[in-house]
C-alpha atoms as a PDB file:
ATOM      1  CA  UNK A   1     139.085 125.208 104.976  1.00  0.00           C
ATOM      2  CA  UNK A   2     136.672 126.252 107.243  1.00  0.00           C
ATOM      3  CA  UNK A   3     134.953 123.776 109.649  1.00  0.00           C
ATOM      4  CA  UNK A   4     131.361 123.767 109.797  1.00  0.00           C
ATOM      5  CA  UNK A   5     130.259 123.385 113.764  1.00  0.00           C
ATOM      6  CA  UNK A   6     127.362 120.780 114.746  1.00  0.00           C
ATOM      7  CA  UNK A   7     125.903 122.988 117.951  1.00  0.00           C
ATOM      8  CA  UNK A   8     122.372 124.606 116.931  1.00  0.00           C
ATOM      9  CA  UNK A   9     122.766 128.026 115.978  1.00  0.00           C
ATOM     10  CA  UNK A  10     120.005 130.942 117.719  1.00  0.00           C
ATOM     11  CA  UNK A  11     117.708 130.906 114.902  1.00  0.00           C
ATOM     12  CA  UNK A  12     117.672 126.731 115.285  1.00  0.00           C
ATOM     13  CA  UNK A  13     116.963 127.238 118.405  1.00  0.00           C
ATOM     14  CA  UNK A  14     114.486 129.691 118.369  1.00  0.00           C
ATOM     15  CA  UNK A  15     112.472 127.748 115.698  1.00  0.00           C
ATOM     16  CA  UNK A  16     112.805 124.612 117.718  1.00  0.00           C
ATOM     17  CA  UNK A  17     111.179 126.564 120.437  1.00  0.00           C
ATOM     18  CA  UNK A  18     108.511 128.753 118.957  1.00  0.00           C
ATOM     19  CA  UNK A  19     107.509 125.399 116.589  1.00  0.00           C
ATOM     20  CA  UNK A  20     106.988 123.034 119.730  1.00  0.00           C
ATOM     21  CA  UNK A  21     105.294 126.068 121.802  1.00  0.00           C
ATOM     22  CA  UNK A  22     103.016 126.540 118.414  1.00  0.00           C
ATOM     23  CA  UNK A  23     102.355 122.302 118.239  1.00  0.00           C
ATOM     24  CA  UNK A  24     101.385 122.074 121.816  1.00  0.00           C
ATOM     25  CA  UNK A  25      98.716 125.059 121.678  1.00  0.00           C
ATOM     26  CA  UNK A  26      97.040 123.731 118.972  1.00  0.00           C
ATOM     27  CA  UNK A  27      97.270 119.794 120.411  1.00  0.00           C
ATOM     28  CA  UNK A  28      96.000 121.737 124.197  1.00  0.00           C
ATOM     29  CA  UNK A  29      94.079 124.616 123.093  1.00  0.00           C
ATOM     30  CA  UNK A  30      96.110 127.121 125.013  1.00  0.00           C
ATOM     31  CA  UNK A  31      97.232 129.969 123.698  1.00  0.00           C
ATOM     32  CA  UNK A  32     100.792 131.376 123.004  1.00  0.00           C
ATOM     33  CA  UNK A  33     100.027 133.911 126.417  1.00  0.00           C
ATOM     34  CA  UNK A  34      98.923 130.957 128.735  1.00  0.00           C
ATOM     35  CA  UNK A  35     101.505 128.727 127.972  1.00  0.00           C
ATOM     36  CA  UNK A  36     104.142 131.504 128.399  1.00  0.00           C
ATOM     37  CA  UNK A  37     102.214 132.606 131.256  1.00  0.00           C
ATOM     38  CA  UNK A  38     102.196 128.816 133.594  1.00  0.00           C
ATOM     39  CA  UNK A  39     105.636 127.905 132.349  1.00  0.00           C
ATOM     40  CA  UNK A  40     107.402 130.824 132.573  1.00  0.00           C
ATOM     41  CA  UNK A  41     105.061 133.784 134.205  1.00  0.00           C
ATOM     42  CA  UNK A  42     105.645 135.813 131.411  1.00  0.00           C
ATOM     43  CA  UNK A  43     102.569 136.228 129.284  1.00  0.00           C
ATOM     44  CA  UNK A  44     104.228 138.277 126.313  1.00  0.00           C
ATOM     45  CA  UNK A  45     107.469 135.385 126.315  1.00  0.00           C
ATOM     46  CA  UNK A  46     106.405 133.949 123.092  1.00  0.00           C
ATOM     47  CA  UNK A  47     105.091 136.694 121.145  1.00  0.00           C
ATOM     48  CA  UNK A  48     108.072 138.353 122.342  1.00  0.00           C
ATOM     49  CA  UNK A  49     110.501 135.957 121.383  1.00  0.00           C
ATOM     50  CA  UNK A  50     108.874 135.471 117.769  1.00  0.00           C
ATOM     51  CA  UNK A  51     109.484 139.343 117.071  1.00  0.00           C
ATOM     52  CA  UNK A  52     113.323 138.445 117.838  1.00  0.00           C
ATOM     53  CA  UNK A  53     113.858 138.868 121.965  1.00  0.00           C
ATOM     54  CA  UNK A  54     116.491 137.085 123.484  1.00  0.00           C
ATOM     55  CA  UNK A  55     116.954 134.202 125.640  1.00  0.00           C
ATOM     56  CA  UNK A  56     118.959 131.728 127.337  1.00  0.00           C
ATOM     57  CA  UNK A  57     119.288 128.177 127.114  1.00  0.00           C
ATOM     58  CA  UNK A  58     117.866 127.836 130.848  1.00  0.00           C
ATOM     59  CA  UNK A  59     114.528 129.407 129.834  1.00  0.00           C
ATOM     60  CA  UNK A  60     114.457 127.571 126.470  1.00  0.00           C
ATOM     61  CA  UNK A  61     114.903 124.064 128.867  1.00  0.00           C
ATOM     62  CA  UNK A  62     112.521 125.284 131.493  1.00  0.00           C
ATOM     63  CA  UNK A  63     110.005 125.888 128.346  1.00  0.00           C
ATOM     64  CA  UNK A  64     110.640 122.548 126.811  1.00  0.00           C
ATOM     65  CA  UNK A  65     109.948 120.653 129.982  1.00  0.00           C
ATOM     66  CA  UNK A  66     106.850 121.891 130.874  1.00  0.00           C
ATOM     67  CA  UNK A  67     105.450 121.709 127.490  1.00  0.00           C
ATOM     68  CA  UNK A  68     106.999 118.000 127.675  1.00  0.00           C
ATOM     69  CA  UNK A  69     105.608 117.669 131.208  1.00  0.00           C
ATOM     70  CA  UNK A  70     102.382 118.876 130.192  1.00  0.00           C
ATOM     71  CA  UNK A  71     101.725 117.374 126.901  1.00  0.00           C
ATOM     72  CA  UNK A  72     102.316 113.972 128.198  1.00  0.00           C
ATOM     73  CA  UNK A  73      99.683 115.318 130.917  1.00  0.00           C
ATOM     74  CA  UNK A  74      97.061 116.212 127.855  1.00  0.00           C
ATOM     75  CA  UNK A  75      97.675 112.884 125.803  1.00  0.00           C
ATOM     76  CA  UNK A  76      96.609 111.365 128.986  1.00  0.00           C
ATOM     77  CA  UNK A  77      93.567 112.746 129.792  1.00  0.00           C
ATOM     78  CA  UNK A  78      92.867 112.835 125.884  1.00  0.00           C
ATOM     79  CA  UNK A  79      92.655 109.117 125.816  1.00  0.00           C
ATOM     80  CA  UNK A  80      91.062 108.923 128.729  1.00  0.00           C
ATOM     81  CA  UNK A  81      88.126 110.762 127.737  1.00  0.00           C
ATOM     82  CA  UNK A  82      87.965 108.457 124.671  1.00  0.00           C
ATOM     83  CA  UNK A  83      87.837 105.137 126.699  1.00  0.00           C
ATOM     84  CA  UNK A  84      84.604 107.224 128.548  1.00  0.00           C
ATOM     85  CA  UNK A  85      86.715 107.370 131.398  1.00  0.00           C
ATOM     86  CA  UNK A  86      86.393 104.100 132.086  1.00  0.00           C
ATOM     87  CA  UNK A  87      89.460 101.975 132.956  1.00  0.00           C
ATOM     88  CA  UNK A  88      89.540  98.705 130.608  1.00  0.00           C
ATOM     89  CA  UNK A  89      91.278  95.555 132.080  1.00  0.00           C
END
């Protein structure tokens, strides 16, 4: 019998990335080419990597944080702008 591994496979992980990349443009407004552009100066990354390229797990973490980094960043200044900017005590 044939165990069944828990790691991701590549196409898990690919998904994973390309859905959270495609979640923050639409929450930022940013496209696929800017966010591959300030994370990873590589405007074509994405696109690239939804037509099947390659990559490793250090640029799929490097991705993740700054879209973590960043998002956290946006959600700020999103609720910001709904208080009017002004701070409530």
């Amino acid at each position: 019998m044939r165990r069944r591994s828990t790691y991701p496979h590549a196409r898990e992980i690919r998904a994973t990335l390309l859905a959270r990349a495609a979640d923050f443009a639409r929450a930022s407004g940013l496209s696929r080419s800017a966010i591959s552009k300030q994370a990873l100066n590589d405007p074509a990354f994405l696109v690239d990597v939804s037509g099947g390229r390659n990559f490793t797990l250090r640029t799929y973490q490097r991705l993740m944080t700054w879209i973590d980094k960043r998002w956290t960043l946006y959600d700020r200044q999103k609720a910001k702008s709904r208080r009017g900017g002004v701070r409530r005590h």
